[in-house]
Protein backbone atom coordinates (compact mmCIF):
# COMPACT_ATOMS: atom_id res chain seq x y z
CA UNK A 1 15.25 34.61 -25.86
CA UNK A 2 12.42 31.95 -26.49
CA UNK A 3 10.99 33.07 -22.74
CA UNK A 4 11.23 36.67 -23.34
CA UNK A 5 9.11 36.16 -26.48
CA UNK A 6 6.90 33.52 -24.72
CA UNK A 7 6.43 36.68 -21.67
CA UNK A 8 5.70 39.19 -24.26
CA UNK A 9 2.82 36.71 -26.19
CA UNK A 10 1.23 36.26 -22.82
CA UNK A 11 1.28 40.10 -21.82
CA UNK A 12 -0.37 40.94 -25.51
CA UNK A 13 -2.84 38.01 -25.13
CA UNK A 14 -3.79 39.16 -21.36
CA UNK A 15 -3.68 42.68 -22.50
CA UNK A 16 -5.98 42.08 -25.71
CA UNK A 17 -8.33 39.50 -23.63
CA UNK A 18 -9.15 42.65 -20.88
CA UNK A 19 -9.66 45.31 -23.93
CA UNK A 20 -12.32 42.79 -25.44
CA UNK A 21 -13.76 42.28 -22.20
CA UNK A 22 -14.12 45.75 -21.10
CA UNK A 23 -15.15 46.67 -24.29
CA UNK A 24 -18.33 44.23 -24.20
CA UNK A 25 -19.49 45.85 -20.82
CA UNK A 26 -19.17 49.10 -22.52
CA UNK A 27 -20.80 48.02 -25.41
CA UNK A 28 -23.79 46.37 -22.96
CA UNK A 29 -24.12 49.49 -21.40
CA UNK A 30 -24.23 51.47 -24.41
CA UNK A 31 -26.76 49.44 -26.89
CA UNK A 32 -28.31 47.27 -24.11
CA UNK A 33 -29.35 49.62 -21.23
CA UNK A 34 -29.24 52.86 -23.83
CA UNK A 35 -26.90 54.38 -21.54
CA UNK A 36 -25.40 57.20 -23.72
CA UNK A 37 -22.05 58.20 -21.64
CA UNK A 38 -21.02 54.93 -19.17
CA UNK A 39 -18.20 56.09 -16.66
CA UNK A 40 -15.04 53.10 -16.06
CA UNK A 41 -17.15 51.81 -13.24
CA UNK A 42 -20.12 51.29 -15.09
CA UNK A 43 -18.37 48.81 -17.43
CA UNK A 44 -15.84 48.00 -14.93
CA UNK A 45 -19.52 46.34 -13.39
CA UNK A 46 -21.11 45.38 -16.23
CA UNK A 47 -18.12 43.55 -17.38
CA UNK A 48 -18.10 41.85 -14.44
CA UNK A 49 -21.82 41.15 -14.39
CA UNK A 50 -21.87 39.86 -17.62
CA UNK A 51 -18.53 37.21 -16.89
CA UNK A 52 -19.91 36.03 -13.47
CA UNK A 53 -23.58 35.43 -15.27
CA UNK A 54 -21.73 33.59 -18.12
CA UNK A 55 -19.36 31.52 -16.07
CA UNK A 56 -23.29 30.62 -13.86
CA UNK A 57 -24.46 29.47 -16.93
CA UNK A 58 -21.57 27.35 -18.15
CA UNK A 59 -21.47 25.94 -14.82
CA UNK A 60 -25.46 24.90 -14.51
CA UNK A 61 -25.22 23.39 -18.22
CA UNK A 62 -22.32 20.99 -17.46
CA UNK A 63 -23.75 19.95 -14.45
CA UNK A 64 -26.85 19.42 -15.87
CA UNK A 65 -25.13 17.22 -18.96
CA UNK A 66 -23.00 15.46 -16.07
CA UNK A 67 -25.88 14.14 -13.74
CA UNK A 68 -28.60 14.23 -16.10
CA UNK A 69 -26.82 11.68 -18.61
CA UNK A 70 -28.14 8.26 -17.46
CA UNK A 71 -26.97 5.44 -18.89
CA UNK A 72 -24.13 3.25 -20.74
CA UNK A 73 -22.20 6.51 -21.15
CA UNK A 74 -21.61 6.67 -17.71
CA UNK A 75 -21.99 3.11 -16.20
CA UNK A 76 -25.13 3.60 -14.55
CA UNK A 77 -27.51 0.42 -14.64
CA UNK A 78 -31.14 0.60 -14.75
CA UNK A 79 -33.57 -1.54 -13.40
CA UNK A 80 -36.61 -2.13 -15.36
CA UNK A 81 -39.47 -2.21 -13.39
């Protein structure tokens, strides 16, 4: 019983995270680009969009904390010169 309720917590949580994320590229394309009536594809894209550019920008900011972090935190040695 424990799995089937496990399996039915996942399904809501999968099915709630895709309502809130199609419901942010409708609400880009409504509000942001003034778009009065957006068709599925519209937000379909814009949803998708708006994840990949996120996703960019999480990657470029923990690279940029992971090489740009000189130091004793990561057990780099610099030479004074």
């Amino acid at each position: 019983m424990n799995e089937v309720v496990g399996a039915a917590v996942a399904g809501a949580s999968l099915a709630v995270g895709a309502a809130i994320w199609l419901l942010a590229g409708y609400l880009i394309q409504r509000f942001a680009f003034r778009n009065p009536e957006p068709t599925y594809a519209i937000v379909f894209a814009t949803s998708l969009s708006a994840s990949m550019l996120l996703f960019s920008f999480v990657a470029l900011l923990t690279f940029h904390i992971r090489y740009n972090n000189s130091g004793a935190a990561n057990g780099l040695v610099q030479t004074v010169r």
